[in-house]
N, C-alpha and C. Protein backbone atom coordinates (compact mmCIF):
# COMPACT_ATOMS: atom_id res chain seq x y z
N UNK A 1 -4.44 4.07 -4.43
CA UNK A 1 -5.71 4.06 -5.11
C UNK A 1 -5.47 3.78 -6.59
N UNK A 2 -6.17 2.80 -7.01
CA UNK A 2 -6.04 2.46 -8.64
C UNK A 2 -7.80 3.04 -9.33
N UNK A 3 -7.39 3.48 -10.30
CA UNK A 3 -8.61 3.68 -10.78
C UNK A 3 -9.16 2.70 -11.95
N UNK A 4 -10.12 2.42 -12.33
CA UNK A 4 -10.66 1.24 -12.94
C UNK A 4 -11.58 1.33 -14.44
N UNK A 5 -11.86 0.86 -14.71
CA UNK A 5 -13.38 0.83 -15.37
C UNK A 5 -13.73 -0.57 -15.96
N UNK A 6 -14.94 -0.69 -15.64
CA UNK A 6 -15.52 -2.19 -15.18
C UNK A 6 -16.80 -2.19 -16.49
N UNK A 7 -16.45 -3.76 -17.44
CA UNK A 7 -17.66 -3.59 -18.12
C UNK A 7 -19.15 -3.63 -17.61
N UNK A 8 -20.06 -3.93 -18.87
CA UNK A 8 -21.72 -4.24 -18.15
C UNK A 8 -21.63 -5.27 -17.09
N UNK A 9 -21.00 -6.42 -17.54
CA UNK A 9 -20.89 -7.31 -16.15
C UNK A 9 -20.65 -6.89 -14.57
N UNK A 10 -19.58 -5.91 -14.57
CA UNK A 10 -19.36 -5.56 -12.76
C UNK A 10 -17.83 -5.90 -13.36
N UNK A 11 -17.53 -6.65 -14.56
CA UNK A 11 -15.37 -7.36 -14.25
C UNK A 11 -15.27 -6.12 -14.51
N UNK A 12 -13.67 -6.09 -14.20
CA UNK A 12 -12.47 -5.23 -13.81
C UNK A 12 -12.11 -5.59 -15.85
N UNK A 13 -12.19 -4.24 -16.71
CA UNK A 13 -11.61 -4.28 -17.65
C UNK A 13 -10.38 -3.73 -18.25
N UNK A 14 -9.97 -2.54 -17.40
CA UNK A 14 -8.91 -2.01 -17.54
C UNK A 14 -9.01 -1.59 -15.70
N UNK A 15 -7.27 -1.23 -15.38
CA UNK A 15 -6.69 -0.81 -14.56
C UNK A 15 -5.29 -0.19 -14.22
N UNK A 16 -5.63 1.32 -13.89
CA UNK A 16 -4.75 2.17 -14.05
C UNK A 16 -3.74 2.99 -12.96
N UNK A 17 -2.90 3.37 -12.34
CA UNK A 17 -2.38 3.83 -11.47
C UNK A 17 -3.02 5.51 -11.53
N UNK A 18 -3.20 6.57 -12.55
CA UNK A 18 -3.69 7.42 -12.78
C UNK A 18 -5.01 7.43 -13.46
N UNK A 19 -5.69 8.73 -13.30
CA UNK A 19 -7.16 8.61 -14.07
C UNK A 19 -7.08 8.49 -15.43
N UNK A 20 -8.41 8.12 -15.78
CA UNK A 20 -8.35 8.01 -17.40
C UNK A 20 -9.58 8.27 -17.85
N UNK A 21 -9.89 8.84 -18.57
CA UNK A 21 -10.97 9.22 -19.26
C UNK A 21 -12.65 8.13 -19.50
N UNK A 22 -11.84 6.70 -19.49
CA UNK A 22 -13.16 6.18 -19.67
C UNK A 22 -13.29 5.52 -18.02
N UNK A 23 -12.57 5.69 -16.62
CA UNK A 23 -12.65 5.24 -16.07
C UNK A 23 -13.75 5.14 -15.28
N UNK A 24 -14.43 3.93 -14.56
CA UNK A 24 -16.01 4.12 -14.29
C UNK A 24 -15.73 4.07 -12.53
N UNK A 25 -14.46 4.18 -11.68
CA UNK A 25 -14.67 4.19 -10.37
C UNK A 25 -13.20 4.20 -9.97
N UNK A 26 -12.82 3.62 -8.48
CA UNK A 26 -11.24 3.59 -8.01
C UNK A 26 -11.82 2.01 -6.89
N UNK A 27 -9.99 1.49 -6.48
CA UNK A 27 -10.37 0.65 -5.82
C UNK A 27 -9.13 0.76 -5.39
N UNK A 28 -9.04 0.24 -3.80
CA UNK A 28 -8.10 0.14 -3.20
C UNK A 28 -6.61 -0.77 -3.95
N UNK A 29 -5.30 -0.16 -3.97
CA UNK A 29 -4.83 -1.02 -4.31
C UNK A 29 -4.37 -2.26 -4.09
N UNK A 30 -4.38 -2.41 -3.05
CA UNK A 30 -4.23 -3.78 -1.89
C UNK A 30 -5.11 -4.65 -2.16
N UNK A 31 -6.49 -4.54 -2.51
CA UNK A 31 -7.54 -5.05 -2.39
C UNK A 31 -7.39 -6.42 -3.09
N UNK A 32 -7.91 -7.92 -2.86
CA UNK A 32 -7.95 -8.83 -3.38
C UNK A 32 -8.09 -8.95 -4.95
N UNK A 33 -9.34 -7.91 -5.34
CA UNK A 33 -10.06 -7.83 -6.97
C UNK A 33 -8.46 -7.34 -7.58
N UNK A 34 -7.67 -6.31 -6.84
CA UNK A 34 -7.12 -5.83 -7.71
C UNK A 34 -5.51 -6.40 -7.90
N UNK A 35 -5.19 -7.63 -6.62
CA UNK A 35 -4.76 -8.30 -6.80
C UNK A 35 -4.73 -9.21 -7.87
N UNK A 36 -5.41 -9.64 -7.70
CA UNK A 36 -5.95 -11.01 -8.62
C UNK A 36 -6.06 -10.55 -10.10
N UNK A 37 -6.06 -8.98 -10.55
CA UNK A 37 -6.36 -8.66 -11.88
C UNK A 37 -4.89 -8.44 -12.35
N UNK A 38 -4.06 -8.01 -11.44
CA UNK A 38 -2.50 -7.66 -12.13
C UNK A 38 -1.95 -9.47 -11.73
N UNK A 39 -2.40 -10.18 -11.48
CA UNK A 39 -1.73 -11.90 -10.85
C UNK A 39 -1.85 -12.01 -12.29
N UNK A 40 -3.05 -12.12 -12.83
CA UNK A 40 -3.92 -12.79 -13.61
C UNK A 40 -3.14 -11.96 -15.68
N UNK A 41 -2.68 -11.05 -15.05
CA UNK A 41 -2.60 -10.09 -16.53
C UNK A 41 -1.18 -10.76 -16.80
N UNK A 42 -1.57 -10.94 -18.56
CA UNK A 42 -0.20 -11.28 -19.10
C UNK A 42 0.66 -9.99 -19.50
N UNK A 43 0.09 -8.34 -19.38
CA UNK A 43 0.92 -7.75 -19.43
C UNK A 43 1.82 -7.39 -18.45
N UNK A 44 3.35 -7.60 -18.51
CA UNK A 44 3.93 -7.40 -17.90
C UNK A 44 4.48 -6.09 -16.74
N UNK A 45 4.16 -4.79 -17.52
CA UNK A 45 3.74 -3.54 -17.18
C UNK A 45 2.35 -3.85 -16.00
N UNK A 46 1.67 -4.41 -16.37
CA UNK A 46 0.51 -4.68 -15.25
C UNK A 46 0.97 -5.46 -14.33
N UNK A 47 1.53 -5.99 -14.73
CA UNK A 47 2.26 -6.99 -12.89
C UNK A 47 3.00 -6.63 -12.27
N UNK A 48 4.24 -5.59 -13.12
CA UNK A 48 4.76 -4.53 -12.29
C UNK A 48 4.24 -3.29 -11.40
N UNK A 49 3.14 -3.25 -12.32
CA UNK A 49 2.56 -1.82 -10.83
C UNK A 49 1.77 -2.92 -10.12
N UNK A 50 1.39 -4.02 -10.13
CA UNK A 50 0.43 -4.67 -9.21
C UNK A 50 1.77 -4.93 -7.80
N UNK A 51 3.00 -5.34 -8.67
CA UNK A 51 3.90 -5.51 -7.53
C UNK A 51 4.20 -4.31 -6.54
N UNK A 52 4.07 -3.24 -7.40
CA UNK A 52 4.66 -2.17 -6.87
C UNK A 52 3.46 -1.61 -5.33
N UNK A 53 2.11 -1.94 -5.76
CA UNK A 53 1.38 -1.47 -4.94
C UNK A 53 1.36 -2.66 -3.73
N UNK A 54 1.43 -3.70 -4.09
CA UNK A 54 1.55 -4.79 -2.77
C UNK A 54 2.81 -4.20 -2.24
N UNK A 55 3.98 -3.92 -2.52
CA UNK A 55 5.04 -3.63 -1.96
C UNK A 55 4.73 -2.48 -1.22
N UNK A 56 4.30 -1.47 -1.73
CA UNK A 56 4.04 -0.01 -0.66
C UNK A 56 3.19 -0.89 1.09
N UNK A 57 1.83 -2.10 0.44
CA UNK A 57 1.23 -2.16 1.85
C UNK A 57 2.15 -2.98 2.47
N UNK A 58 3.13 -4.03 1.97
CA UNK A 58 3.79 -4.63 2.82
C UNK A 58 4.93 -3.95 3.61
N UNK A 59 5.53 -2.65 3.07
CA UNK A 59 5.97 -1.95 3.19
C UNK A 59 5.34 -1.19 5.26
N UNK A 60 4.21 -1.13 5.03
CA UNK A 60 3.31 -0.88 6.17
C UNK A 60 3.58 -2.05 7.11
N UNK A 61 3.08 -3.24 6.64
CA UNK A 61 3.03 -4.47 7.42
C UNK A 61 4.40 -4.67 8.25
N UNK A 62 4.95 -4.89 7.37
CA UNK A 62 6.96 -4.93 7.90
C UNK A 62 7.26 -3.69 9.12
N UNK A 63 7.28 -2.48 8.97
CA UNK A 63 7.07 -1.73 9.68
C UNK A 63 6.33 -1.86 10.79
N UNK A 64 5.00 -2.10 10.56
CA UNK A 64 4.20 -2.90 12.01
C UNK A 64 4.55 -3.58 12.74
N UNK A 65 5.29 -4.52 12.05
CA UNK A 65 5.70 -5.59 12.79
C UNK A 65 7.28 -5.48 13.76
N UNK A 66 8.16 -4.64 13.03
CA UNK A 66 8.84 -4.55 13.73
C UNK A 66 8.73 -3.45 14.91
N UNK A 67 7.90 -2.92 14.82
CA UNK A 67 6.99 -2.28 16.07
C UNK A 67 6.51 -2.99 17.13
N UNK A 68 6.02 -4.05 16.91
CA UNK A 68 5.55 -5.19 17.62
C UNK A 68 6.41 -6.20 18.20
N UNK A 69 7.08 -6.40 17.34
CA UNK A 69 8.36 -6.16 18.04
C UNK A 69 9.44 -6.52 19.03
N UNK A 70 9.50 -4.84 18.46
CA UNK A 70 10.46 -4.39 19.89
C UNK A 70 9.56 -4.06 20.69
N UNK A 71 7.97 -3.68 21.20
CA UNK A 71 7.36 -3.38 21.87
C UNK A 71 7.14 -4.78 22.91
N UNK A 72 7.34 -6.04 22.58
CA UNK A 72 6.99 -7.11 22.95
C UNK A 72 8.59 -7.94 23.43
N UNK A 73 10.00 -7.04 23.45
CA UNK A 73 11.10 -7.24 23.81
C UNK A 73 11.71 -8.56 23.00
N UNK A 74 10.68 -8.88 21.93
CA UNK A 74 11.50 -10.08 21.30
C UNK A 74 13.07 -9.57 20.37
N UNK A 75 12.61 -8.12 20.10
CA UNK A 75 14.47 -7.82 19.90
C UNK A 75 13.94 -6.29 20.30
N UNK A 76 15.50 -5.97 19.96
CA UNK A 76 15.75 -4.09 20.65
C UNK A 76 15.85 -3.50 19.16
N UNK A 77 15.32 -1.73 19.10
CA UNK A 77 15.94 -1.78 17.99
C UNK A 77 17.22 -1.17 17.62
N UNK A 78 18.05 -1.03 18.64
CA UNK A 78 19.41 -1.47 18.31
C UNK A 78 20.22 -2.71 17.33
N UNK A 79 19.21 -3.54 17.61
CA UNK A 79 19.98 -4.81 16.87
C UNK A 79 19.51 -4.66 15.63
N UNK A 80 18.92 -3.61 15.01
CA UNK A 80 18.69 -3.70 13.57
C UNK A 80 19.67 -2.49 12.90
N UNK A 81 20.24 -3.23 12.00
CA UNK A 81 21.32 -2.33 11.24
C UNK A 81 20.83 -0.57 10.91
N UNK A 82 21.99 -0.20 11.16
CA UNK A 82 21.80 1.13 11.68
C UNK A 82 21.13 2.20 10.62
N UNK A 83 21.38 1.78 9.28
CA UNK A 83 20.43 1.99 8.02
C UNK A 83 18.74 2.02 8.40
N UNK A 84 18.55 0.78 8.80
CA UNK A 84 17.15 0.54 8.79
C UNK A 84 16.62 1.32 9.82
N UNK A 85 17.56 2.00 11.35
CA UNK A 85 17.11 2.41 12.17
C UNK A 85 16.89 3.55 11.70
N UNK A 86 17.76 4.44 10.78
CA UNK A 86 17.49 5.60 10.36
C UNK A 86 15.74 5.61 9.62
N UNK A 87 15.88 4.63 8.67
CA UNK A 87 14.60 4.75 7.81
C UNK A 87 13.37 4.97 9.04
N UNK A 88 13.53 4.01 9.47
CA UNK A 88 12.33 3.84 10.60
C UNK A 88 12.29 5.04 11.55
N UNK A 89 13.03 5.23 12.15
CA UNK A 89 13.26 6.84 12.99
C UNK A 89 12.79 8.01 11.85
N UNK A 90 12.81 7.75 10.46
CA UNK A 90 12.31 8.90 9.60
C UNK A 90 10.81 8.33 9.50
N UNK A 91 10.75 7.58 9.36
CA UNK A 91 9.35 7.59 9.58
C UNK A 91 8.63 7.70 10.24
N UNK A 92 8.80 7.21 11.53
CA UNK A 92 8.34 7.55 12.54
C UNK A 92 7.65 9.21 13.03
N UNK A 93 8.72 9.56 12.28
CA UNK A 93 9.27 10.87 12.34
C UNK A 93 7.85 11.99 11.69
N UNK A 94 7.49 11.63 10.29
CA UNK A 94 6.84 11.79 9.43
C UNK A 94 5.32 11.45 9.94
N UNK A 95 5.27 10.58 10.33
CA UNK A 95 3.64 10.11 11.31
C UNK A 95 3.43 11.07 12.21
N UNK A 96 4.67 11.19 13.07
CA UNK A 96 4.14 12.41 14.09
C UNK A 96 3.85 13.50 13.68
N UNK A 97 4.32 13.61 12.51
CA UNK A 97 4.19 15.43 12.17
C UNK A 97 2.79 15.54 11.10
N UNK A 98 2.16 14.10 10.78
CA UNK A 98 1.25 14.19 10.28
C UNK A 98 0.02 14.18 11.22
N UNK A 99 0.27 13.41 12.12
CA UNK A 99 -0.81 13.56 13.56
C UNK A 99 -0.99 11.94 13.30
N UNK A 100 -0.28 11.21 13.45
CA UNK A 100 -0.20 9.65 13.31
C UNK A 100 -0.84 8.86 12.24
N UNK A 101 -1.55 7.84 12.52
CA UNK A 101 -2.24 7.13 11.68
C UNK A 101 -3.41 7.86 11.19
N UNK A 102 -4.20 8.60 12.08
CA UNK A 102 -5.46 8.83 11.84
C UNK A 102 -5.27 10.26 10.79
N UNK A 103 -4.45 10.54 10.71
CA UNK A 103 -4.41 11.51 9.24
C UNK A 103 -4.17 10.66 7.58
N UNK A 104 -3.80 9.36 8.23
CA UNK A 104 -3.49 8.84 6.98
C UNK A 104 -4.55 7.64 6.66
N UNK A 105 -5.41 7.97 7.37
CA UNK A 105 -6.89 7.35 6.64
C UNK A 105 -7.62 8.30 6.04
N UNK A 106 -8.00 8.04 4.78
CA UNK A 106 -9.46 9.13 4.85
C UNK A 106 -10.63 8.93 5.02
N UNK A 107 -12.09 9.59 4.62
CA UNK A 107 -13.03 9.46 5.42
C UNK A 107 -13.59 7.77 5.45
N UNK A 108 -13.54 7.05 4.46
CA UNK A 108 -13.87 5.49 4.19
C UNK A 108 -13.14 4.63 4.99
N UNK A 109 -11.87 5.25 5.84
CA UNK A 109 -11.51 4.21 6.65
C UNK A 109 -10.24 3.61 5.54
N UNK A 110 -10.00 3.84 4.42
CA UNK A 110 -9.34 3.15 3.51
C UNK A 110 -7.96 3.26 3.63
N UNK A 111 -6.61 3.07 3.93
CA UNK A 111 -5.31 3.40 4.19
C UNK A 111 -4.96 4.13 2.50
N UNK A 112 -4.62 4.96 2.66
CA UNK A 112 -3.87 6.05 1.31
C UNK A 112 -2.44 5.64 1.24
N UNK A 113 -2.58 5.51 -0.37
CA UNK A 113 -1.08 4.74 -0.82
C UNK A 113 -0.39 6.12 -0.85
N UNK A 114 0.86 6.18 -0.24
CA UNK A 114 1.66 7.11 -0.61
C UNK A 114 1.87 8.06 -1.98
């Protein structure tokens, strides 16, 4: 979740990883607007957390996928270096004990950045 504050127009004028005092709302960080505002920023500090938050959802995606997978026998996950099996077995791990996916939405349906 990034929090924002947007002039009279509706644009995106500042954008923050934490709250801030003049902030007027929040927006997903994944989200296209908030893409396009850290693409678009010549500060460099701003393109680093813009990277940082695409990385957490791709972070998801990658994971999905190698779910998909091995569920679909195109590989085992044996054949993935034994590092990565750990990560993934911890995560895995961590979903169950949260009660899966559906604890890690909240009520909007919105996926929660770590």
């Amino acid at each position: 979740m990034l929090y924002i504050e947007r002039g009279p127009d509706g644009q995106l004028r500042r954008v923050e990883a934490k709250p801030f005092d003049e902030m007027t709302g929040t927006i997903p960080a994944g989200c296209d607007e908030a893409l396009s505002w850290f693409a678009n920023s010549e500060d460099e500090h701003m393109q680093r957390v813009g990277l940082q938050a695409s990385d957490l959802e791709m972070v998801r995606v990658l994971e999905d996928l190698i779910g998909v997978l091995i569920d679909r026998g195109v590989i085992r996950f044996t054949d993935l270096p034994e590092a990565a099996q750990r990560k993934l077995r911890a995560r895995q791990q961590t979903r169950a004990r949260l009660g899966g996916l559906s604890a890690l939405l909240s009520d909007d349906e919105e996926p929660r950045l770590p």
